[in-house]
Protein backbone atom coordinates (compact mmCIF):
# COMPACT_ATOMS: atom_id res chain seq x y z
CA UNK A 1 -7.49 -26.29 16.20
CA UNK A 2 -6.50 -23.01 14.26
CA UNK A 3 -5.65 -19.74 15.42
CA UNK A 4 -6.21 -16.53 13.71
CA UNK A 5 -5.77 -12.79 15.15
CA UNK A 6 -6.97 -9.61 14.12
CA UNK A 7 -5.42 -6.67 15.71
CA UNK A 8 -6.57 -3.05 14.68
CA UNK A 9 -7.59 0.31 16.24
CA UNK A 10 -10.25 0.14 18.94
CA UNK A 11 -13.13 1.50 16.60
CA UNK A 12 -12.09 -1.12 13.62
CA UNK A 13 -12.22 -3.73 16.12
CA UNK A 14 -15.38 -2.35 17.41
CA UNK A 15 -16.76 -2.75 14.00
CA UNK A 16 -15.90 -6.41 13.44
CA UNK A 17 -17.62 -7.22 16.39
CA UNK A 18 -20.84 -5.73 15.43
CA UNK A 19 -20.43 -7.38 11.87
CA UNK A 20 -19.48 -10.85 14.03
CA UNK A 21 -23.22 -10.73 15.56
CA UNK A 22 -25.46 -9.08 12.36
CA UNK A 23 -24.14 -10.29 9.16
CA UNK A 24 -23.76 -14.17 8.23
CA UNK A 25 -20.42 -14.39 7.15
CA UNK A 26 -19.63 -12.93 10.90
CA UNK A 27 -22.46 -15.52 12.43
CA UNK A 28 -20.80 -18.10 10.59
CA UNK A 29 -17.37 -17.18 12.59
CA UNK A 30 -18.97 -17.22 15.50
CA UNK A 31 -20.27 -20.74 15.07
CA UNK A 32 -17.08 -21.73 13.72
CA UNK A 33 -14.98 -20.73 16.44
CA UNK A 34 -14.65 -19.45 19.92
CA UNK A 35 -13.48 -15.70 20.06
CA UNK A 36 -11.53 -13.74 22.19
CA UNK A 37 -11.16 -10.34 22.19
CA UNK A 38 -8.20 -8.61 24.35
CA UNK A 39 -8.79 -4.71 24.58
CA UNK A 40 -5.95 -2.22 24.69
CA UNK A 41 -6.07 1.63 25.05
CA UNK A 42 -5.51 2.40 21.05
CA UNK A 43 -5.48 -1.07 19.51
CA UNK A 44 -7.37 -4.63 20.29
CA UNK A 45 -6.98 -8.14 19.22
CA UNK A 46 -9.57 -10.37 18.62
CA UNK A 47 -8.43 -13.91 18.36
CA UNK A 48 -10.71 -16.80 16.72
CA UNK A 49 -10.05 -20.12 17.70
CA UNK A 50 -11.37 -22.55 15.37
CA UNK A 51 -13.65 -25.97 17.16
CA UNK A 52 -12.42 -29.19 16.83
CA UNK A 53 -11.57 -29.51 13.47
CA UNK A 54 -13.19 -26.97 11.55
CA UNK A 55 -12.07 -24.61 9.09
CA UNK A 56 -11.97 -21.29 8.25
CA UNK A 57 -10.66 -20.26 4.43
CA UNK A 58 -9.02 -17.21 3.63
CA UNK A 59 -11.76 -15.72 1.90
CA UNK A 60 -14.43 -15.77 4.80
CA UNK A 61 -11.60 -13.69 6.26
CA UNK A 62 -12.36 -11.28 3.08
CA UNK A 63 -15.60 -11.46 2.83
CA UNK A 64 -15.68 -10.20 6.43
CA UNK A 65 -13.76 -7.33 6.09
CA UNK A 66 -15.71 -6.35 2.87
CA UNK A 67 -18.79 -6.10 4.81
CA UNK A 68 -17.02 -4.10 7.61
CA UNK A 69 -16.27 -1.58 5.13
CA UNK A 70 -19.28 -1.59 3.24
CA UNK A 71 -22.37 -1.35 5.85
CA UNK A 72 -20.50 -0.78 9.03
CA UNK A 73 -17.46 1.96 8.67
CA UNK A 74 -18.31 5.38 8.40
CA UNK A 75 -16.44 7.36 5.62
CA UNK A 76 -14.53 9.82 7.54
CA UNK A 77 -12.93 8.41 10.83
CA UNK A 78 -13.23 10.50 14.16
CA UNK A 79 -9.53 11.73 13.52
CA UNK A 80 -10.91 13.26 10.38
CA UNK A 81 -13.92 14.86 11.96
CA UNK A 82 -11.90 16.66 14.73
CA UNK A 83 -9.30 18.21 12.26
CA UNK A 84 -12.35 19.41 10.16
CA UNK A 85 -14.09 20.94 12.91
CA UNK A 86 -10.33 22.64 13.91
CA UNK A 87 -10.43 24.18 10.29
């Protein structure tokens, strides 16, 4: 049994998660392993733990994230919006 962690700001975490239930390289994880998340104020970690002896290659790990950036993150970040709106 493999373990993998991702650990990013809440709202990229918050992403993955949503791509982990609606697209099928993210289903696929969630067959594949059992996943954790721990929550912190500013960052999180989500931890997969891979069943028995399955495997999970490097580029599901990619192909992941390239969703997550394509249909789920918005193109300017809350940070962004708030110093715009200061201007």
């Amino acid at each position: 049994m493999a373990e993998y962690r991702i650990n990013s700001q809440n709202d990229t975490i918050n992403l993955i998660l949503k791509a982990l239930e609606e697209v099928s390289v993210g289903i696929g994880f969630s067959v594949l392993c059992d996943i954790e998340v721990i929550k912190g104020k500013d960052s999180s970690t989500i931890i997969f733990k891979t069943k028995e002896e399955r495997e999970i290659k490097q580029s599901d790990f990619f192909m992941l994230g390239y969703f997550v950036g394509r249909d789920f993150e918005e193109k300017v970040c809350d940070k962004c919006k708030q110093i715009k709106s200061l201007n």
